[in-house]
Protein backbone atom coordinates (compact mmCIF):
# COMPACT_ATOMS: atom_id res chain seq x y z
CA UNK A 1 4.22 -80.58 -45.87
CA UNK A 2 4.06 -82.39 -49.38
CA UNK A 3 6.63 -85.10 -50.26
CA UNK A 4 8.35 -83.30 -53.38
CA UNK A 5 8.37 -80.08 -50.46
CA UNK A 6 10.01 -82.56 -48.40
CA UNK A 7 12.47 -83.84 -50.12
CA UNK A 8 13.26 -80.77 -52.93
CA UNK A 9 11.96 -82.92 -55.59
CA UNK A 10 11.58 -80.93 -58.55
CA UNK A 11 8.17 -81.31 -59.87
CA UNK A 12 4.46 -80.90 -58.80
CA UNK A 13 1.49 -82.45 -59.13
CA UNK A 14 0.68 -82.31 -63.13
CA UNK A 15 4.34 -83.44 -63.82
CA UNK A 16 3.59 -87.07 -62.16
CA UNK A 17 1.09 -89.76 -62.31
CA UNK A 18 0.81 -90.54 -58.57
CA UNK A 19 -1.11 -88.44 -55.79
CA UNK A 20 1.63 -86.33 -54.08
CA UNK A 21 1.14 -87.15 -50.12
CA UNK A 22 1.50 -84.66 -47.29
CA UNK A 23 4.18 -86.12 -45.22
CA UNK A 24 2.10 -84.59 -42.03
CA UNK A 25 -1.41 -85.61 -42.37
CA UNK A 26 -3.11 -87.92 -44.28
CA UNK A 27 -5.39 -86.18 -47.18
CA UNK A 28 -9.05 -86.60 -47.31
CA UNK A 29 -9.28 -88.90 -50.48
CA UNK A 30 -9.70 -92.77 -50.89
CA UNK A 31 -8.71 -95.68 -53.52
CA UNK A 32 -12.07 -96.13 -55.28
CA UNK A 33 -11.59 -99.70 -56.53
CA UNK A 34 -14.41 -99.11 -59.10
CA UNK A 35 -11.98 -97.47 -61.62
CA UNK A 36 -9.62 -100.10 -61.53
CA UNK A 37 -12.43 -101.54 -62.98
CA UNK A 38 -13.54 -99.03 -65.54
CA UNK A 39 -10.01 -98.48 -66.91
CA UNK A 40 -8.73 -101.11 -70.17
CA UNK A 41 -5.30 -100.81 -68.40
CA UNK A 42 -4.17 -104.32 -68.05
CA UNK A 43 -2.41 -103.67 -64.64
CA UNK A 44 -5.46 -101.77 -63.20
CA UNK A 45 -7.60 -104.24 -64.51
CA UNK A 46 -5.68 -107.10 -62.43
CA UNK A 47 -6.61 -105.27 -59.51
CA UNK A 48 -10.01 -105.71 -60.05
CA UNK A 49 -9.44 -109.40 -60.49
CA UNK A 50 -7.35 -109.87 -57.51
CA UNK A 51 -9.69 -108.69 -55.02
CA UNK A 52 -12.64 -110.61 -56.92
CA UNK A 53 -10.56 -113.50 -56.34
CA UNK A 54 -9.95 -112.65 -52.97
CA UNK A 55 -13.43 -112.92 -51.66
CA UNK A 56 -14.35 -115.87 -53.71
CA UNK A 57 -11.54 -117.49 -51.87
CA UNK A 58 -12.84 -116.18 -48.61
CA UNK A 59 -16.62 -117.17 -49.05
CA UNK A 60 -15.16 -120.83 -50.35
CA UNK A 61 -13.55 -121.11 -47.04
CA UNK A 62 -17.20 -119.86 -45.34
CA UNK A 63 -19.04 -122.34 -47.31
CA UNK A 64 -16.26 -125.32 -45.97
CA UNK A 65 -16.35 -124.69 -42.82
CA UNK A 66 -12.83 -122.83 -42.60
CA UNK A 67 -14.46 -119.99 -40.77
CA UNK A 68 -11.17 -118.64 -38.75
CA UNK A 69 -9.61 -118.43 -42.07
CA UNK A 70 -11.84 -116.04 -43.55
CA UNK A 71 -12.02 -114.48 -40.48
CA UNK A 72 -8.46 -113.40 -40.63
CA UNK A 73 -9.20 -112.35 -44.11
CA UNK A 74 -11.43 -110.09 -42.60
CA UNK A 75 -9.10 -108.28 -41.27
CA UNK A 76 -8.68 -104.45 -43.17
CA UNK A 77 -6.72 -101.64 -40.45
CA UNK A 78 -5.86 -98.34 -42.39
CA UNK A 79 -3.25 -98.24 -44.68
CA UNK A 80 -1.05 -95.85 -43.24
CA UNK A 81 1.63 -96.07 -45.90
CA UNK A 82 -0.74 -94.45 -48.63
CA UNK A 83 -1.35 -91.22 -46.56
CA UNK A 84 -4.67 -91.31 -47.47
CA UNK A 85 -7.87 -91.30 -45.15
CA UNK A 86 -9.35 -90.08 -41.70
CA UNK A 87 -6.09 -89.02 -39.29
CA UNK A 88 -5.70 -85.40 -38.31
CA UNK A 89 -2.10 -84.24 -37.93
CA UNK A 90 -0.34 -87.73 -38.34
CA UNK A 91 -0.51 -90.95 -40.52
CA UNK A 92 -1.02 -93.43 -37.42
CA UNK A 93 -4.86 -94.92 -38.38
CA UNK A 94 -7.75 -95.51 -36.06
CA UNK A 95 -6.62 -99.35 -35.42
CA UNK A 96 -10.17 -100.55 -36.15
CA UNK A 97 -9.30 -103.39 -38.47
CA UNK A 98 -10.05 -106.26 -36.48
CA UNK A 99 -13.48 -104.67 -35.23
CA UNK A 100 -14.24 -103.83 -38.71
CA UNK A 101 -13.29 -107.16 -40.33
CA UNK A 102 -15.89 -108.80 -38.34
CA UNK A 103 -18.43 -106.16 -39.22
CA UNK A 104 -17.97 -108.12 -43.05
CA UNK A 105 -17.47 -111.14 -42.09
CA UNK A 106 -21.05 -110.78 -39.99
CA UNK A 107 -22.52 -109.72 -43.11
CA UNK A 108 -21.12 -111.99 -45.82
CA UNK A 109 -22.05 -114.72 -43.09
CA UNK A 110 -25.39 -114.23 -43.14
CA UNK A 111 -26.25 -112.64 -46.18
CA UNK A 112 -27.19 -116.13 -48.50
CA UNK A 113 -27.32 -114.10 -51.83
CA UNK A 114 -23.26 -112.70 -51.09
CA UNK A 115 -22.71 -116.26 -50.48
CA UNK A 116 -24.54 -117.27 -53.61
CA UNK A 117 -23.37 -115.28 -55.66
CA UNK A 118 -19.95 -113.16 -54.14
CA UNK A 119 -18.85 -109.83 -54.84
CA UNK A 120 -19.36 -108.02 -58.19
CA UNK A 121 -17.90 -105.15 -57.27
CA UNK A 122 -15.85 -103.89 -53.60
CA UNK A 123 -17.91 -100.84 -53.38
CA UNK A 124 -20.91 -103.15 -53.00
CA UNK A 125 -19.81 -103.67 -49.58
CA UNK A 126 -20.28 -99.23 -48.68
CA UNK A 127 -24.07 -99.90 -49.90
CA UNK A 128 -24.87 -103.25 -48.21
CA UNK A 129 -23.14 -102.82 -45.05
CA UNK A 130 -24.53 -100.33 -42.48
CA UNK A 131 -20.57 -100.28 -40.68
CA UNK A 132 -18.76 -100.01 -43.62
CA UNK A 133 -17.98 -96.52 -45.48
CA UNK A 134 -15.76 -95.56 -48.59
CA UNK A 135 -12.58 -94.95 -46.23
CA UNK A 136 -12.86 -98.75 -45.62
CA UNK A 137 -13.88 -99.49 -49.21
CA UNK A 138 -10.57 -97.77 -50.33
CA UNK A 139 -8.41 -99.60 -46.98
CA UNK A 140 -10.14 -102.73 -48.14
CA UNK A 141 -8.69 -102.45 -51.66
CA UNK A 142 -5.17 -100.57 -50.64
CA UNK A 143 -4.86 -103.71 -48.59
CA UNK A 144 -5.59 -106.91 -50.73
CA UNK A 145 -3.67 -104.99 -53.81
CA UNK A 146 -0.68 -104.08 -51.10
CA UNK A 147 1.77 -106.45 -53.77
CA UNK A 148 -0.12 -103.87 -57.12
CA UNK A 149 0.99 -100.59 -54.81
CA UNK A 150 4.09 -101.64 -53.80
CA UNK A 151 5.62 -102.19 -57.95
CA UNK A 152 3.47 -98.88 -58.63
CA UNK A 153 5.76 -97.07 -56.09
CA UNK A 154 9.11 -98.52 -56.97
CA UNK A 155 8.52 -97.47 -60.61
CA UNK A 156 7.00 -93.60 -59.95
CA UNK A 157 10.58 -93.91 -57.61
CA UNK A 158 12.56 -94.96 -60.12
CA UNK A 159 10.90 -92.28 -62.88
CA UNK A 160 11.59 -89.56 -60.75
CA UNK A 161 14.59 -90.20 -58.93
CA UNK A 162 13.07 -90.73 -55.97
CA UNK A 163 15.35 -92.29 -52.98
CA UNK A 164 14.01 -95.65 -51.67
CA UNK A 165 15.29 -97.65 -48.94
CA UNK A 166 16.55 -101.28 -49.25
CA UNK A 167 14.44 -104.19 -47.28
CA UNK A 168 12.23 -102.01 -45.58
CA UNK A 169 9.44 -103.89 -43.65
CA UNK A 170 5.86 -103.48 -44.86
CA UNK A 171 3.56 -104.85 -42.72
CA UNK A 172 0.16 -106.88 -43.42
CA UNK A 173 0.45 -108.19 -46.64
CA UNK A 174 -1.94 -111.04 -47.56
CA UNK A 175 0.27 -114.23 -48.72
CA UNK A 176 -1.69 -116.26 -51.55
CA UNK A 177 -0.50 -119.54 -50.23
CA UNK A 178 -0.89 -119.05 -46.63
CA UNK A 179 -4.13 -117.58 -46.85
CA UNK A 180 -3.10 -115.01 -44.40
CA UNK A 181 -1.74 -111.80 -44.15
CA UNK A 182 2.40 -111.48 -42.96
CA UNK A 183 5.15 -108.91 -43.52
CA UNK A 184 7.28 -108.79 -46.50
CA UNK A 185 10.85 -106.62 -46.94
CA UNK A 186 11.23 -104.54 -50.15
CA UNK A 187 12.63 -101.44 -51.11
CA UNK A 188 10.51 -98.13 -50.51
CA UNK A 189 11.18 -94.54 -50.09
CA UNK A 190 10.49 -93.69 -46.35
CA UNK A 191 8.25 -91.11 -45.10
CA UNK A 192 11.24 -87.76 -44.31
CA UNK A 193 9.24 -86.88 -41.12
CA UNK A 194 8.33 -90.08 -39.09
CA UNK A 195 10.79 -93.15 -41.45
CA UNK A 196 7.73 -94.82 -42.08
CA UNK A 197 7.28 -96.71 -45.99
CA UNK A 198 5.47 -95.17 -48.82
CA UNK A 199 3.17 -96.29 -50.85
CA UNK A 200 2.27 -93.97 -53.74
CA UNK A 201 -1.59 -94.07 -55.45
CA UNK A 202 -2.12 -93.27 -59.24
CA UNK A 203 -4.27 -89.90 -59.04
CA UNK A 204 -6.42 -91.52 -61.62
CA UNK A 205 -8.14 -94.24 -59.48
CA UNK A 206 -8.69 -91.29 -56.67
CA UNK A 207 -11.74 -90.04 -55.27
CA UNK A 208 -13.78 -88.11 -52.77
CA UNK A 209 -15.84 -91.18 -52.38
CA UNK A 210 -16.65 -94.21 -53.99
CA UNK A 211 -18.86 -94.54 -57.55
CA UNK A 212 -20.61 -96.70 -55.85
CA UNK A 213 -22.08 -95.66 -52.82
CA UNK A 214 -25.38 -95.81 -50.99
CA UNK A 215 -26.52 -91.83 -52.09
CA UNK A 216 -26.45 -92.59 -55.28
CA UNK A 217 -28.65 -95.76 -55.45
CA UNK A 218 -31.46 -93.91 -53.78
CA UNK A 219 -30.69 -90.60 -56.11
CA UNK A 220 -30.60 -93.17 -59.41
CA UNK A 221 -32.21 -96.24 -58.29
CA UNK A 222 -34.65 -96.14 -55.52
CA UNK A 223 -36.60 -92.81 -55.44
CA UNK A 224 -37.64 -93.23 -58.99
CA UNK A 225 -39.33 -96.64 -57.55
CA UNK A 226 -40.81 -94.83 -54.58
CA UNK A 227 -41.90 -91.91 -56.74
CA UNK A 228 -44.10 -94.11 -58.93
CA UNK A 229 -45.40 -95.79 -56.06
CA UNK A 230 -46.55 -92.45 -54.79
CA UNK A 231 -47.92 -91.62 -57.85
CA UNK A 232 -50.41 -94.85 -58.40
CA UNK A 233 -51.29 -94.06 -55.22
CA UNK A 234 -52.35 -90.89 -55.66
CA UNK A 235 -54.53 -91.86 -58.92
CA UNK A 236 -56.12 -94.58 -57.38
CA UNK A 237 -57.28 -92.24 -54.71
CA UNK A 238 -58.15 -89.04 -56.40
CA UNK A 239 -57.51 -89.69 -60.19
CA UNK A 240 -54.77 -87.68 -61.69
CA UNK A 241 -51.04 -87.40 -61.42
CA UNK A 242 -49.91 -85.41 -58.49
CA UNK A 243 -46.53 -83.30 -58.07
CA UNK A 244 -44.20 -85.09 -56.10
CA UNK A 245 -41.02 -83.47 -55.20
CA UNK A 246 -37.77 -85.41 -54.44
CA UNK A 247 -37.51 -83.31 -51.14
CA UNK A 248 -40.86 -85.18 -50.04
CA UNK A 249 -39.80 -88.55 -50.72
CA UNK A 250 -36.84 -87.97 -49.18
CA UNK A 251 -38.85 -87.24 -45.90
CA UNK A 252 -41.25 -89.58 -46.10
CA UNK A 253 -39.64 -92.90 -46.84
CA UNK A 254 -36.37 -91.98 -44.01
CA UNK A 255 -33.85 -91.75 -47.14
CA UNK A 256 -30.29 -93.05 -44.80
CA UNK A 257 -27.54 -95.29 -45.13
CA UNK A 258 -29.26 -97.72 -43.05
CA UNK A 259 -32.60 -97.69 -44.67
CA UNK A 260 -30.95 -98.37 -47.98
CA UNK A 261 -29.13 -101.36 -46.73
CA UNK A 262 -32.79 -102.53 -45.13
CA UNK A 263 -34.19 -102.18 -48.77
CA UNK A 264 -31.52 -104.21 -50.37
CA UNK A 265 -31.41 -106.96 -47.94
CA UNK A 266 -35.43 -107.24 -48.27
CA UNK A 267 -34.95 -106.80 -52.56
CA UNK A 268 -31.33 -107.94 -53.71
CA UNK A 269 -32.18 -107.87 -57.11
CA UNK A 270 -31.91 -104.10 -56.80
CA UNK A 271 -28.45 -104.07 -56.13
CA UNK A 272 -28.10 -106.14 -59.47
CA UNK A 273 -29.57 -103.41 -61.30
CA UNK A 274 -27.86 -100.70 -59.69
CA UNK A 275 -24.66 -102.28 -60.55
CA UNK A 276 -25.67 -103.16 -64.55
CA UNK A 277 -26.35 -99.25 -64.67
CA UNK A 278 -23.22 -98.62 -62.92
CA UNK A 279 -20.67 -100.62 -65.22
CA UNK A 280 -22.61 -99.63 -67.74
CA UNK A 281 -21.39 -95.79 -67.62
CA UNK A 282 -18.36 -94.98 -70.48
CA UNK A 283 -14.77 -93.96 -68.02
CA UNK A 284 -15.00 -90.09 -69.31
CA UNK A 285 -18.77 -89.71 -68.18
CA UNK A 286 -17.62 -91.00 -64.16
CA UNK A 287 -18.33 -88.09 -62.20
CA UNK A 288 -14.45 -86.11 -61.93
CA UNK A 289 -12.40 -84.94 -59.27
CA UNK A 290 -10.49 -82.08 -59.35
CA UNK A 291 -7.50 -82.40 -57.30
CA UNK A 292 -7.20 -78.54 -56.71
CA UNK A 293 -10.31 -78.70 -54.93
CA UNK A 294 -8.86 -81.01 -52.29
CA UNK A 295 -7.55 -79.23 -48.95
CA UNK A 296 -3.99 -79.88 -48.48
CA UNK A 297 -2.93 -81.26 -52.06
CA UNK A 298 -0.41 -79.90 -54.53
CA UNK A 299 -1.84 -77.16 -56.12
CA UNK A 300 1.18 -76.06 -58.20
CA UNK A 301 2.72 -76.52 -61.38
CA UNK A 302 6.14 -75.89 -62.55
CA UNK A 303 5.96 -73.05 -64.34
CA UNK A 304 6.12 -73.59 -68.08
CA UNK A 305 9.61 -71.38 -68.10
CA UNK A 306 11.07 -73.28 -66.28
CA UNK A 307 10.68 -76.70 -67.69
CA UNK A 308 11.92 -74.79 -71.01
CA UNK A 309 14.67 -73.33 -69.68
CA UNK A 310 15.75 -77.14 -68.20
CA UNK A 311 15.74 -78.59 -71.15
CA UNK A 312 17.70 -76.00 -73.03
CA UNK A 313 20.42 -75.81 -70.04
CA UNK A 314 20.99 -79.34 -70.93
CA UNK A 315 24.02 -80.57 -73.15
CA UNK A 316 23.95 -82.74 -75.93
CA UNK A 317 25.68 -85.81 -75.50
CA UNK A 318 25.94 -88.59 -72.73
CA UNK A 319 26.68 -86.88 -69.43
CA UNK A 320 23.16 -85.26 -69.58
CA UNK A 321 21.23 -87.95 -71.04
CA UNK A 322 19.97 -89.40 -67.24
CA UNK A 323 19.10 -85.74 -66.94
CA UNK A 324 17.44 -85.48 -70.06
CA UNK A 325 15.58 -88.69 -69.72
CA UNK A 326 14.42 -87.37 -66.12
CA UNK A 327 13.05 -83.69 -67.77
CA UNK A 328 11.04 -85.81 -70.88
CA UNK A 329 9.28 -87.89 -68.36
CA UNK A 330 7.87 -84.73 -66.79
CA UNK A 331 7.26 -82.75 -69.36
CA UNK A 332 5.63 -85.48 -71.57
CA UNK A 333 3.25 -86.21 -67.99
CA UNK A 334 2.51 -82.21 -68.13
CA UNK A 335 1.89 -82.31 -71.89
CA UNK A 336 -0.19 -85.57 -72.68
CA UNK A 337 -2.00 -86.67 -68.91
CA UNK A 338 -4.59 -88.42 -68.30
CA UNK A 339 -5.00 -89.06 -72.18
CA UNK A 340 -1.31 -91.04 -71.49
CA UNK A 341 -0.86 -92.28 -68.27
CA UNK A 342 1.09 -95.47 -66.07
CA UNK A 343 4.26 -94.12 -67.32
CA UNK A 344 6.98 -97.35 -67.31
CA UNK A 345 10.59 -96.34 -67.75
CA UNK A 346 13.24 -98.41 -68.91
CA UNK A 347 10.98 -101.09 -70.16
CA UNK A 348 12.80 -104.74 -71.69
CA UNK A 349 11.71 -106.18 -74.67
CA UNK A 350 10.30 -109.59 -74.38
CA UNK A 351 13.25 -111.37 -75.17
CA UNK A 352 15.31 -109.17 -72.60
CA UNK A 353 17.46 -107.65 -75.49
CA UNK A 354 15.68 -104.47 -76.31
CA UNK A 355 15.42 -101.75 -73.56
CA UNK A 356 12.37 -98.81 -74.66
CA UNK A 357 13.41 -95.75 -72.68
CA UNK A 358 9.49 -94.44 -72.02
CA UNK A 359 6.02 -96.24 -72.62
CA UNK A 360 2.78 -94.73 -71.29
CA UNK A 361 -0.68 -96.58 -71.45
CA UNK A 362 -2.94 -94.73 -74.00
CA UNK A 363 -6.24 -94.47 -72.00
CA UNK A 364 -7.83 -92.18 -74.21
CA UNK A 365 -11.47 -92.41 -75.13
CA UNK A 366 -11.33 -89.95 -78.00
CA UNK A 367 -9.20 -87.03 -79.85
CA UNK A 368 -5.93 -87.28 -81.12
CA UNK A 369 -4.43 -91.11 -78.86
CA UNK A 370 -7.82 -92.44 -79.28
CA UNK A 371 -7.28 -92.79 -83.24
CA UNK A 372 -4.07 -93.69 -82.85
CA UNK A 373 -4.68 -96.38 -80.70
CA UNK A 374 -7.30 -97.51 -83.08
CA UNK A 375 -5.74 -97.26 -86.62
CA UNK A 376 -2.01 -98.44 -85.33
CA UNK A 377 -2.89 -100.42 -82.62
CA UNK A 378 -1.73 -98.71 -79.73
CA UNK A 379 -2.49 -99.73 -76.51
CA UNK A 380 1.15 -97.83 -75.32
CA UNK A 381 3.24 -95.39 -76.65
CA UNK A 382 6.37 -95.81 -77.15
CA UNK A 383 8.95 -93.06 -76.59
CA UNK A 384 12.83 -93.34 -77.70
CA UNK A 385 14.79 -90.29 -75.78
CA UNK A 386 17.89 -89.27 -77.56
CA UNK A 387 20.14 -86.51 -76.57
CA UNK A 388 21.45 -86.09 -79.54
CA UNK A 389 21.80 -83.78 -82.70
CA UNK A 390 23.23 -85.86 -85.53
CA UNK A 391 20.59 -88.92 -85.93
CA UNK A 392 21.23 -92.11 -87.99
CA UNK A 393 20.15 -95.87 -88.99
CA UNK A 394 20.48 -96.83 -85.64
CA UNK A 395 18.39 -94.69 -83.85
CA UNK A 396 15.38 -95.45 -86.62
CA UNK A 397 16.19 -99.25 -86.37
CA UNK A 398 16.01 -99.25 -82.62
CA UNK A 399 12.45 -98.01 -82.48
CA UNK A 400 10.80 -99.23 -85.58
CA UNK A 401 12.21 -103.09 -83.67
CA UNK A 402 10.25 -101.73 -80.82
CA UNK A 403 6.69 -101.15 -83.16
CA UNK A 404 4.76 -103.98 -83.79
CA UNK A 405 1.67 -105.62 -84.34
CA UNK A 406 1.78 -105.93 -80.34
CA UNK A 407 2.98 -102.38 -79.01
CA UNK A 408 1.68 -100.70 -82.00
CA UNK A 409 2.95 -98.97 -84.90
CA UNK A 410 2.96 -95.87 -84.06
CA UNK A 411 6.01 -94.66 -82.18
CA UNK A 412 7.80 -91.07 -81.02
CA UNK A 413 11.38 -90.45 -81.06
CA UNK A 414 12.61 -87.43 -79.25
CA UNK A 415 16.01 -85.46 -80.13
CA UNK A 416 17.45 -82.13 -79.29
CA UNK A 417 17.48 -81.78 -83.41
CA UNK A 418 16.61 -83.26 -86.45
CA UNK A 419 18.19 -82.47 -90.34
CA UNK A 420 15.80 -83.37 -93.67
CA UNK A 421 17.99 -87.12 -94.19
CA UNK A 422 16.10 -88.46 -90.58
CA UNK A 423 12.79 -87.11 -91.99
CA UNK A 424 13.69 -89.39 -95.15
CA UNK A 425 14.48 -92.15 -92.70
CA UNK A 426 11.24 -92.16 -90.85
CA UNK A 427 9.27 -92.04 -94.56
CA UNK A 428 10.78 -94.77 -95.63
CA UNK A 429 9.60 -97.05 -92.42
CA UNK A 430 6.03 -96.03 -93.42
CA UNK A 431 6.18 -96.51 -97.26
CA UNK A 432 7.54 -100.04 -96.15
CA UNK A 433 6.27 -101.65 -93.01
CA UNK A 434 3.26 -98.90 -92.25
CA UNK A 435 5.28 -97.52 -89.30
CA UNK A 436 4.41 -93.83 -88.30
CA UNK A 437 7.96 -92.46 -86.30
CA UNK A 438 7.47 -89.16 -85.68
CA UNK A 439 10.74 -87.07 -84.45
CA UNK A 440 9.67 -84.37 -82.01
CA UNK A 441 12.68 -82.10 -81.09
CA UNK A 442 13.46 -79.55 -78.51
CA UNK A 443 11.46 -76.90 -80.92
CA UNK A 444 8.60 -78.93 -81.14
CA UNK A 445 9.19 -79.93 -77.22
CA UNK A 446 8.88 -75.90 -76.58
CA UNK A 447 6.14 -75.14 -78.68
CA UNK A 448 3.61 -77.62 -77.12
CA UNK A 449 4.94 -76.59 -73.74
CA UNK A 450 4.24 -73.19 -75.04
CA UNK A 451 0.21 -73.58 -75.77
CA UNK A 452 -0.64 -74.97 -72.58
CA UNK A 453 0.76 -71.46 -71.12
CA UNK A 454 -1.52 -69.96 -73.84
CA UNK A 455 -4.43 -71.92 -72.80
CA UNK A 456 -4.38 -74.07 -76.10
CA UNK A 457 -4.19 -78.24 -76.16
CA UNK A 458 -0.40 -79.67 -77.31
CA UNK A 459 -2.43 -82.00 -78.70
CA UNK A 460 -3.34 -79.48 -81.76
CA UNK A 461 0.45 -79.06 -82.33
CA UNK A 462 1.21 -82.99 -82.24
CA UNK A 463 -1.83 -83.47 -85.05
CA UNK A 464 -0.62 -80.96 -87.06
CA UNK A 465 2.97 -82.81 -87.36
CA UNK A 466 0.98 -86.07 -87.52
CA UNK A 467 -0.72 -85.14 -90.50
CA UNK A 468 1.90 -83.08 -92.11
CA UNK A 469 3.75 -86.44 -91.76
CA UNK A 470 1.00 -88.43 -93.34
CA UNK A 471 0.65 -86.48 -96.10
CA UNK A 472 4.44 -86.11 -96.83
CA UNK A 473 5.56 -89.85 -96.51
């Protein structure tokens, strides 16, 4: 059973930035540390860095003769809290972290040029390492990032209204200073069926299998060698160019994991490449996964109707603004993901004064958020929720305070209504500080909603206002 089944949480899958679990059974995707990598998300990006830092640390203690140490580092078992991975019909794990931590710590041992010159990338570890596969590439990575994970839950918990338990134990989490791993207590929401923590994984950094995996450095990276070395061969010996299929080399040069990781330990200097073509790929070309595809996943959506019909149910004024707030946060998800994703609610100013109801990371590569993000400078988005008819001042000073050379000057501010004087208002913050505020109300909410049932991109209805805007100011 999915969580939002579970617990009659009202959304599905496109409505939220995190992978909805099945409660049951773990699903058959992994954590592909590789787009932590790719994305320009500050957060994500630390990820990257943190388990980079993590096995420098571990090869320093190698190369100083701190070998139990690293040892213990070693040390990956599943990471049942994520739902993710091998287990049929429950979330328990294989309990092979200890035998598989000193598969790696074999290999890192005795292989001089991981010594020399660490790990690039985690995924390396799936190509060089005949023992180690992507469902321990993405346990590796669930594991050393356990502290990234645990803040990603507690905010998807806290945008959806999502129950979490206070001081729950979560086991095997590595301590910086200790250079070990130990339990910690923090709030999480518990699993309904067996009261076991959570830990919920943005659907953006899932994947069937790593980027980087063994297939595709013979596919993009080896056979191409081979192939020319079958075809100098064959002029040499009878002096023309033969037809070589990729089926033959295949065949003849034993294409497997384990005679890829014999090539690379023989030629490391192939790995280097493979990796340099690798990062060299834009985010939007990575290969995709479609989440509908994958057996036991959400493969609903709240039907356009009825997210409409929520927010007109609503009542202006106070006593529905939680509920309002709650309702945006979906429906902005639905209209504007992946484009806008890592959606932060409730966010403080720097100097703690200032609370931004919604900000989402602008990840997008092109279209409509791309120029945004390049002419205002806007790495988030900022969204100001107000249920409320009769704008004024205030409502324009609060977000303009909020758009900056930082954030960005581009900002949206959402209202049930809007009269001509707030249209005035938000002209007047462009003709004098360059501020774009566009005020999107429960029309404008409906009529985006409204072209994704008719197959057409919101995004067409948001440039329209954009430029209508621009051209009005």
């Amino acid at each position: 059973m999915l969580l939002n089944e579970a617990l009659n949480l009202s959304f599905h899958q496109p409505e939220v930035d995190f992978l909805i679990p099945n409660v049951d059974e773990d699903l058959r995707i992994y954590v592909d540390p590789f787009l932590f990598y790719k994305s320009e998300n500050p957060e994500f990006l630390a990820v990257h860095a943190t388990i980079r830092k993590y096995f420098d640390i571990a090869i320093s203690q190698i190369k100083n003769g701190k070998e139990e140490i690293a040892k213990r580092m070693m040390v990956f078992p599943e990471v049942k809290e994520t739902m993710l991975g091998l287990s049929k019909n429950s979330h328990k794990g294989r309990g092979l972290g200890h035998i598989r931590g000193e598969i790696i710590y074999k290999e890192i041992v005795s292989n001089k040029d991981i010594l020399k010159y660490g790990i690039s990338h985690l995924a390396e570890m799936q190509v060089l390492i005949y023992g180690v596969e992507f469902d321990l590439v993405s346990d590796m990575c669930t594991n050393i990032a356990k502290h990234f994970f645990v803040d990603y839950t507690q905010r998807q918990c806290l945008l959806h209204d999502i129950k979490m338990e206070k001081g729950i134990c979560l086991t095997h989490v590595f301590d910086w200073q200790e250079l070990d791993w130990d339990d910690i207590h923090t709030d999480l929401p518990l699993n309904p069926h067996n009261e076991q923590p959570m830990l919920f994984v943005p659907k953006v950094v899932i994947r069937r299998f790593s980027e980087i995996n063994y297939k595709d450095f013979w596919t993009t990276i080896y056979r191409y060698i081979l192939r020319d070395i079958e075809i100098s061969r064959s002029i040499q010996s009878i002096g023309r160019k033969p037809k070589i299929t990729w089926k033959e080399i295949d065949k003849k040069y034993n294409f497997s994991k384990k005679k890829v990781v014999e090539v690379l330990h023989e030629d490391y200097q192939l790995l280097g490449k493979y990796i340099r073509k690798k990062e060299s790929i834009r985010l939007e070309n990575l290969k995709k996964i479609n989440l509908l595809d994958i057996e036991g996943t959400d493969k609903k959506a709240t039907p356009i109707e009825n997210l409409i019909s929520g927010l007109k149910e609503l009542k202006v004024g106070k006593a529905d603004c939680r509920k309002y707030e709650s309702i945006m946060v979906k429906i902005l998800t639905r209209l504007f993901s992946p484009m806008l994703s890592d959606p932060h609610r409730n966010v403080q100013t720097v100097d703690g004064r200032e609370v931004i109801d919604i900000t989402f990371y602008n990840s997008a590569n092109h279209s409509f958020w791309f120029d945004i993000k390049n002419k205002y400078g806007n790495v988030i988005i900022v969204f100001e929720l107000k249920n409320m008819t009769d704008l004024g001042n205030e409502e324009y000073f609060q977000i303009s305070a909020r758009l900056n050379e930082k954030n960005g000057k581009f900002g949206i501010l959402i209202s049930r209504d809007k009269d001509n004087l707030d249209i005035q208002r938000a002209y007047r913050r462009y003709n004098n500080e360059g501020k774009v505020i566009l005020n999107l109300t429960d029309d404008d909410i409906i009529n985006m909603l409204t072209s994704i049932k008719d197959g057409i991109s919101p995004i067409i209805y948001l440039t329209k206002i954009y430029r209508k805007f621009i051209e009005e100011a």
